[in-house]
Structures are given as C-alpha cells and as structure tokens.
C-alpha atoms as a PDB file:
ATOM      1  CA  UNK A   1     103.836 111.291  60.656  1.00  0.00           C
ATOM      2  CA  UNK A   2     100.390 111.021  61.288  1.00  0.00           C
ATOM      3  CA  UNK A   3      97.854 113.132  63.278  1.00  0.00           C
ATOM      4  CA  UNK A   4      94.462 112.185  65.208  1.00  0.00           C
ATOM      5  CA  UNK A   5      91.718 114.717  64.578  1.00  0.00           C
ATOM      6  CA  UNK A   6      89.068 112.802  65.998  1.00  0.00           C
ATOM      7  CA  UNK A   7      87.891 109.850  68.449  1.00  0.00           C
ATOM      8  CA  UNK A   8      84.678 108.471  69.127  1.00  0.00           C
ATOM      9  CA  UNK A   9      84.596 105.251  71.452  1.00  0.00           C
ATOM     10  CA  UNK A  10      82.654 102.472  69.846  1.00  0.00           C
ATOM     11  CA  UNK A  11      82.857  99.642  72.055  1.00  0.00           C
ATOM     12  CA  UNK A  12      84.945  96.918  74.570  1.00  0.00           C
ATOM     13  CA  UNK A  13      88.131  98.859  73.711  1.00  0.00           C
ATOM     14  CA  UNK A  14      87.329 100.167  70.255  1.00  0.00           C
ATOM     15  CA  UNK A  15      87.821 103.426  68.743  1.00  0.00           C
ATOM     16  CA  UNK A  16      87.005 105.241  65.595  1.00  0.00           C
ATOM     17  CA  UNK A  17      89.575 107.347  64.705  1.00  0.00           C
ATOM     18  CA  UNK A  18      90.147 109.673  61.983  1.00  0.00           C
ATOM     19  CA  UNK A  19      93.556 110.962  60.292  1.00  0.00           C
ATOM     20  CA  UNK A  20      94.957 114.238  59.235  1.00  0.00           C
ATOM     21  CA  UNK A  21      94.796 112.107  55.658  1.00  0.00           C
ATOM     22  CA  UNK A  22      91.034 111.686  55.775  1.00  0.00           C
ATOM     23  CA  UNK A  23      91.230 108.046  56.581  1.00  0.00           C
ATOM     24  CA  UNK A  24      88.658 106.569  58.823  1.00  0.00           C
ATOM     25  CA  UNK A  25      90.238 103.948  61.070  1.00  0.00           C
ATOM     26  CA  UNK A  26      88.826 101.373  63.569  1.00  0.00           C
ATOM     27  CA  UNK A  27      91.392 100.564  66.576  1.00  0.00           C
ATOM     28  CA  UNK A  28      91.342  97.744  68.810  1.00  0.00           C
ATOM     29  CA  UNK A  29      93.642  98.577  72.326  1.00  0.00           C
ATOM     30  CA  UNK A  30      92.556  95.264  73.935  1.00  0.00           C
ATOM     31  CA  UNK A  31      96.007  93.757  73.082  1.00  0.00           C
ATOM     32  CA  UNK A  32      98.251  97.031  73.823  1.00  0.00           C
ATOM     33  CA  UNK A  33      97.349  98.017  77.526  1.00  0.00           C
ATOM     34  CA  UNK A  34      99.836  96.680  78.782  1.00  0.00           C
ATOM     35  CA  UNK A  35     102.252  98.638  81.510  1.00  0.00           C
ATOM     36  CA  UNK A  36     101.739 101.072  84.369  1.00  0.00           C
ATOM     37  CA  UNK A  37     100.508 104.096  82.751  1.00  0.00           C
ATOM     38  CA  UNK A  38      97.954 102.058  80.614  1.00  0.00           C
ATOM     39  CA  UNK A  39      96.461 100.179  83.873  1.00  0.00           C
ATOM     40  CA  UNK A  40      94.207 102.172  84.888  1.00  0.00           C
ATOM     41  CA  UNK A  41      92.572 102.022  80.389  1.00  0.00           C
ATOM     42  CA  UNK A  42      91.227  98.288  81.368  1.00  0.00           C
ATOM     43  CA  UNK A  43      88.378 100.106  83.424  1.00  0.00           C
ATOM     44  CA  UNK A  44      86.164 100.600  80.456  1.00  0.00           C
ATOM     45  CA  UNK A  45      84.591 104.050  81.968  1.00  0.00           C
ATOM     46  CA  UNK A  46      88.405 105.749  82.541  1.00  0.00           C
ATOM     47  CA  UNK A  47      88.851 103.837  79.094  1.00  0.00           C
ATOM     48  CA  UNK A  48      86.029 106.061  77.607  1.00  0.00           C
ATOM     49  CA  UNK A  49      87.137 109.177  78.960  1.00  0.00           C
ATOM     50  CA  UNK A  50      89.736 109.311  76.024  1.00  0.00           C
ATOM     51  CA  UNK A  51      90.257 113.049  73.818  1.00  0.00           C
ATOM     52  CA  UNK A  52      92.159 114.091  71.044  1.00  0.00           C
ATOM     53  CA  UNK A  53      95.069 116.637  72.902  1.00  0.00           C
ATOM     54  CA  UNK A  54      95.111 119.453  70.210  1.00  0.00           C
ATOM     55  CA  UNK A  55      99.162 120.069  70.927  1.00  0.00           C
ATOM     56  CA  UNK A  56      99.978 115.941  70.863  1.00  0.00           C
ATOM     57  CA  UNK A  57      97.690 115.361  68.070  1.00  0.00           C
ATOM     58  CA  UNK A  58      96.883 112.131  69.261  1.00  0.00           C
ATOM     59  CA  UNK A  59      94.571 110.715  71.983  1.00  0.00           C
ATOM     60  CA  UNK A  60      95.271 110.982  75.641  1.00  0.00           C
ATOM     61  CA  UNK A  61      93.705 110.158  79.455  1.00  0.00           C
ATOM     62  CA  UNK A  62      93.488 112.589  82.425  1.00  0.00           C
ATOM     63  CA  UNK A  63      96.184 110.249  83.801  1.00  0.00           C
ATOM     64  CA  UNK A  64      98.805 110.851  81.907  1.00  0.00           C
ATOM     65  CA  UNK A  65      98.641 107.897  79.398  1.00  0.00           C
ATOM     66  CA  UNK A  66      99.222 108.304  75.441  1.00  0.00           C
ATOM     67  CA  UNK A  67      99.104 106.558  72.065  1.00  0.00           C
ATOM     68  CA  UNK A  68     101.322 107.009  69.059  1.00  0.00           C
ATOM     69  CA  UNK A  69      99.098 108.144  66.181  1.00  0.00           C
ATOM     70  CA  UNK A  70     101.950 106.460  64.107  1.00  0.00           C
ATOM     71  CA  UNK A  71     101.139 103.384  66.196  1.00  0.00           C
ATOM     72  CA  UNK A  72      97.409 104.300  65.877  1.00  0.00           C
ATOM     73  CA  UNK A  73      97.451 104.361  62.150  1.00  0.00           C
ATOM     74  CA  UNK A  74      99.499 101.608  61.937  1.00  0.00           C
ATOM     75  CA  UNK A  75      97.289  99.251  63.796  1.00  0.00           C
ATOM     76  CA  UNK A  76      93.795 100.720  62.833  1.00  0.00           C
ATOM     77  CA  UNK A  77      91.498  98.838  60.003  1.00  0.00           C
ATOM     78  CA  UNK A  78      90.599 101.182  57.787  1.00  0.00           C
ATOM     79  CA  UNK A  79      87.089 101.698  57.538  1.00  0.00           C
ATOM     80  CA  UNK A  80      84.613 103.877  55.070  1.00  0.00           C
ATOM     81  CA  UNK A  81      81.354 104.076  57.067  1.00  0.00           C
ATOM     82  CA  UNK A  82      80.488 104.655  60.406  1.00  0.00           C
ATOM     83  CA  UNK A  83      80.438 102.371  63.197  1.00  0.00           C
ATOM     84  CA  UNK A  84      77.526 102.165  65.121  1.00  0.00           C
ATOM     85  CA  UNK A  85      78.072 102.371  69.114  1.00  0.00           C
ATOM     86  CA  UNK A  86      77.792  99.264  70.905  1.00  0.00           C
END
C-alpha cells in the first residue's frame, strides 16, 4: 500500500504528488470526478483546496471527498523534476 506525503497543485486538475517510496508522480483527476462527493472538485478553486490528511495518508477536501493513494500511484506518471505551476 502506498502513502501520499505531499501535494502541490500544478494546473487544470493536475497534481504533483509524492510517495512514501520517494517517487515523484504527476496525476491527472480530469477523467475520475465523477459522482456526488467529487462534484463539487470540477470548481478548480474547491479543486485547489486539496491536503495530504496525516491519519488517511492520502489527499482529501473539506467536503468530505477522498482519493486512493493506491489509485493515486497507480494512475500518476512518474516524474523526476519539478513541475512548474501553470
């Protein structure tokens, strides 16, 4: 199982992301916002209120909404440099 450490939004609905592994990994949402409790994540400011929940170990909303970091990993293109904001 894997664990989020960190998040940094980057863009649209793009997030850096790095691992309990030291991987680096860039994750697109656009495609997975799909249901109630992810609604409200297509309003890119709520969308870039997103944390790292020290107890989950993954990224979370105010609202409620969550991500598997399994999922996360999964899904994310590992990446060696930073992304630049924008």
């Amino acid at each position: 199982m894997h664990f989020v450490k960190t998040v940094q939004y980057i863009s649209d609905f793009k997030l850096l992301l790095s691992f309990e592994d030291s991987s680096t990994r860039l994750v697109n949402l656009a495609n997975y916002l799909d249901g109630e409790i992810f609604e409200p994540l297509k309003d890119l400011t709520y969308f870039q209120t997103v944390r790292v929940h020290p107890e989950l170990d993954t990224i979370v909303w105010d609202n409620g909404a969550d991500i598997s970091p399994d999922f996360l990993y999964d899904i994310g293109v590992p990446t060696t440099q930073p992304t630049s904001v924008g």
